[in-house]
Each structure stands twice: as C-alpha cells, then as structure tokens.
C-alpha atoms as a PDB file:
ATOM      1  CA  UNK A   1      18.573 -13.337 -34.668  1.00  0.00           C
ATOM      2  CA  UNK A   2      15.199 -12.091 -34.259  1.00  0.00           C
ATOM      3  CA  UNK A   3      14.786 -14.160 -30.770  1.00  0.00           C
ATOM      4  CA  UNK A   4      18.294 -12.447 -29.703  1.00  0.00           C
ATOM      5  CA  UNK A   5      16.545  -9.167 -30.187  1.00  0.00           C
ATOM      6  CA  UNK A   6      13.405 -10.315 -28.548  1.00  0.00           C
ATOM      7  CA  UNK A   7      15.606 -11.127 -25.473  1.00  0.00           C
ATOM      8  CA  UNK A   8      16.967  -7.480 -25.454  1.00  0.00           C
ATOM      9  CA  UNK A   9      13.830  -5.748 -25.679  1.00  0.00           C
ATOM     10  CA  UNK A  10      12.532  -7.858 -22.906  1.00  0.00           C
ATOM     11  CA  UNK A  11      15.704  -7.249 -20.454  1.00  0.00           C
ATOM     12  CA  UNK A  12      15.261  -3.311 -21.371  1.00  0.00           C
ATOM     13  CA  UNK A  13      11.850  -3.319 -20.336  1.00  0.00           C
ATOM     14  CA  UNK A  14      11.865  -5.422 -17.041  1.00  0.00           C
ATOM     15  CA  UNK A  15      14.726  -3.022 -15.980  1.00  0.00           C
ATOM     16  CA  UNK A  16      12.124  -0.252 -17.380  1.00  0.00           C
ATOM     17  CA  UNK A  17      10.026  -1.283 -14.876  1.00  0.00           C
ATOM     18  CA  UNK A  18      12.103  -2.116 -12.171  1.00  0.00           C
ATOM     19  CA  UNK A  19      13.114   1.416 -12.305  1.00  0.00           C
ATOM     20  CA  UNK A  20       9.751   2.478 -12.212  1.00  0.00           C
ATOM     21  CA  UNK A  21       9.466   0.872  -9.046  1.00  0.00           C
ATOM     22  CA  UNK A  22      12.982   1.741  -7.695  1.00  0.00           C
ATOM     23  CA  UNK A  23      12.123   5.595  -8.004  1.00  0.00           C
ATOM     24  CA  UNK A  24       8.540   4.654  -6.292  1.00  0.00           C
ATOM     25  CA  UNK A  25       9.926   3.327  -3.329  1.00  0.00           C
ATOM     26  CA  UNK A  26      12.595   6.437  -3.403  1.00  0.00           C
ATOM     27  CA  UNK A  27       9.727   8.690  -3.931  1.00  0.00           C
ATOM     28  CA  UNK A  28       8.077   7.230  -0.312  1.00  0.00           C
ATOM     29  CA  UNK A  29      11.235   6.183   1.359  1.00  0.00           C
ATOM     30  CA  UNK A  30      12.530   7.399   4.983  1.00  0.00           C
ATOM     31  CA  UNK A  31      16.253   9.201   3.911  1.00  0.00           C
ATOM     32  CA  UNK A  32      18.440   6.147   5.802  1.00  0.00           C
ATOM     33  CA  UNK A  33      17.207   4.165   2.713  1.00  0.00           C
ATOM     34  CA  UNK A  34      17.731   6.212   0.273  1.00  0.00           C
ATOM     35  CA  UNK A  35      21.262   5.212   0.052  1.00  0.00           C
ATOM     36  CA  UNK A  36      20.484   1.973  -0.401  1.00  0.00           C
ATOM     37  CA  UNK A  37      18.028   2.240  -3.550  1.00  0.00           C
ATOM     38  CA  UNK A  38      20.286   4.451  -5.438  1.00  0.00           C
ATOM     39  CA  UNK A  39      22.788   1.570  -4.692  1.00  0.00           C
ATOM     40  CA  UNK A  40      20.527  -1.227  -5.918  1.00  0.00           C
ATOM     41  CA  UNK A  41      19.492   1.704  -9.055  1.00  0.00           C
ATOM     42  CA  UNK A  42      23.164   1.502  -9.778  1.00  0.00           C
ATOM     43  CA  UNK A  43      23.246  -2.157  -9.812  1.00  0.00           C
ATOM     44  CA  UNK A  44      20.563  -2.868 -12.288  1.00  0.00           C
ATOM     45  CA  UNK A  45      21.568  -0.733 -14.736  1.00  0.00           C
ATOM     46  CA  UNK A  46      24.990  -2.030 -14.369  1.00  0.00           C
ATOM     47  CA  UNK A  47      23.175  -5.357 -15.197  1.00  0.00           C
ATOM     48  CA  UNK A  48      21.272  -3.978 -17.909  1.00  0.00           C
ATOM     49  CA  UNK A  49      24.563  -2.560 -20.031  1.00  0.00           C
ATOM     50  CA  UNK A  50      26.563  -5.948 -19.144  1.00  0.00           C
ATOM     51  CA  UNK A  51      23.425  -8.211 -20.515  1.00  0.00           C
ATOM     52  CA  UNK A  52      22.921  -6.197 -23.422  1.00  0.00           C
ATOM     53  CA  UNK A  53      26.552  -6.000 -24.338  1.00  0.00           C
ATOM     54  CA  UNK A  54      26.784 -10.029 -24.145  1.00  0.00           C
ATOM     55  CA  UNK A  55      24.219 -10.338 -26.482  1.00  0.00           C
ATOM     56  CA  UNK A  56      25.329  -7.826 -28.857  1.00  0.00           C
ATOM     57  CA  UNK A  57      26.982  -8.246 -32.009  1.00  0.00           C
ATOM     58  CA  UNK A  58      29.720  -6.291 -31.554  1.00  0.00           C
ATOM     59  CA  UNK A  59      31.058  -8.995 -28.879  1.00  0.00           C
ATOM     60  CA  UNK A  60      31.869 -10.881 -32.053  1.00  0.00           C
ATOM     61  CA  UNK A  61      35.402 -11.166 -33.566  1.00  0.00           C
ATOM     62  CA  UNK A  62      35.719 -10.362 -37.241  1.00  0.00           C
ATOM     63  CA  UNK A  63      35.778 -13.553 -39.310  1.00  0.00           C
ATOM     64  CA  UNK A  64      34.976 -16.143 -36.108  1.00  0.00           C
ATOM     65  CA  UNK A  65      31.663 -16.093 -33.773  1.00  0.00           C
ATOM     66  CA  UNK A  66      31.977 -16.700 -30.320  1.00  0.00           C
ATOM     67  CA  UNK A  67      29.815 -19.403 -28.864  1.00  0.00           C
ATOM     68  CA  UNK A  68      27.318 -17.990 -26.292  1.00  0.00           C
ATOM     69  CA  UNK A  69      25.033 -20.024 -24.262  1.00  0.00           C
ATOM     70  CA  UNK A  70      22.383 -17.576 -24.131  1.00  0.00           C
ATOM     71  CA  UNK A  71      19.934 -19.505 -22.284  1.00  0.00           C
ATOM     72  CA  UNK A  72      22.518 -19.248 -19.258  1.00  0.00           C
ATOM     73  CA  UNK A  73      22.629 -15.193 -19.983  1.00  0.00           C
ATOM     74  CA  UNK A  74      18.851 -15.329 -19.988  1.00  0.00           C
ATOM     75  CA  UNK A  75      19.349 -17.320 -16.570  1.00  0.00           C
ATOM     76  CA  UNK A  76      21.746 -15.251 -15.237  1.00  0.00           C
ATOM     77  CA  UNK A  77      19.511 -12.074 -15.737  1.00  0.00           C
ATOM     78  CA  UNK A  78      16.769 -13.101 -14.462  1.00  0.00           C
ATOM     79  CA  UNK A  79      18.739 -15.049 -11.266  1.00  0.00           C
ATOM     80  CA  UNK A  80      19.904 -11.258 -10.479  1.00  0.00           C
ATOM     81  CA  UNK A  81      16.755  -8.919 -10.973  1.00  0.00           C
ATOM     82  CA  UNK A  82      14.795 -11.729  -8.657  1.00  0.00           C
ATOM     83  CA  UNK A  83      18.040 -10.730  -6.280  1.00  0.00           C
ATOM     84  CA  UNK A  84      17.528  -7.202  -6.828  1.00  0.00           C
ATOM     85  CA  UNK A  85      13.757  -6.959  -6.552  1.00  0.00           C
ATOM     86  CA  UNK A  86      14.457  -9.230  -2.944  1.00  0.00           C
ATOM     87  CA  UNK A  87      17.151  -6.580  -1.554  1.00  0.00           C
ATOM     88  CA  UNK A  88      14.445  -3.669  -2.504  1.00  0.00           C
ATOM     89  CA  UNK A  89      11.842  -5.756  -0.639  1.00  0.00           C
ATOM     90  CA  UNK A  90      13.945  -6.193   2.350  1.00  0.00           C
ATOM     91  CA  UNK A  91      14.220  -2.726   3.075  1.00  0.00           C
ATOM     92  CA  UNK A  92      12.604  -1.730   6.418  1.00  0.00           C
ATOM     93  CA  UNK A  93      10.173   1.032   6.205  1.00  0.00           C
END
C-alpha cells in the first residue's frame, strides 16, 4: 500500500505545481484569457479529486476488493495534465 500512497502524494504535488503555474500565467495574463485558465484551474482539480478518489480505499466494498489497474490510473493522469499543461501553453499572449 505504501506505493498507492506514494502515487497520491505525487499526483497532489504535480497538481501543486501546476497550480503554481496556472495562477502565474493568471497573474501576467491579458483579461480575454483569464476565462480560460480558471477553466483549465477547474479542470485539474477536478482531475485531482477523481484520481485520488480511485485510488482511495474507500472505493472498496466491504468484504470484496475491487480490481484496479492502477498503472492505467497512473496513465490516465499523467495523459491529462500533459493535455492540460498543452491547452495552458496554447494560449496566445
């Protein structure tokens, strides 16, 4: 279990720091982008909570374990913040 919560800590702080850079480019942004960051803010902590919560115990019925491939969770996170970190990119400044 101790590599499950390895995994969490890691996916907390890459969206640590992808916030970090989120509220940088906000910080420095023209206002007709704005929009858009606090869009792609909302979308990585969305991914954050739905990550966390497929890793978490509590996802587990009483009595029977669900199987989880958690190489393709660890796949599918970082698939998504590469999205993410490409739509912040794209923005024109």
């Amino acid at each position: 279990m101790s590599k499950i919560r390895d995994f969490k800590k890691e996916v907390k702080h890459m969206v640590k720091l992808f916030l970090n850079e989120c509220y940088t480019q906000l910080s420095f942004s023209p206002e007709f982008n704005q929009e858009n960051i606090l869009d792609i803010i909302s979308d990585v902590i969305v991914l954050q909570r739905d990550t966390v919560s497929k890793l978490s115990r509590k996802n587990f019925a009483k009595g029977s374990r669900k199987n989880i491939d958690y190489q393709k969770v660890a796949s599918e996170f970082y698939t998504q913040i590469v999205e993410l970190t490409e739509r912040l990119n794209s923005l024109d400044y």
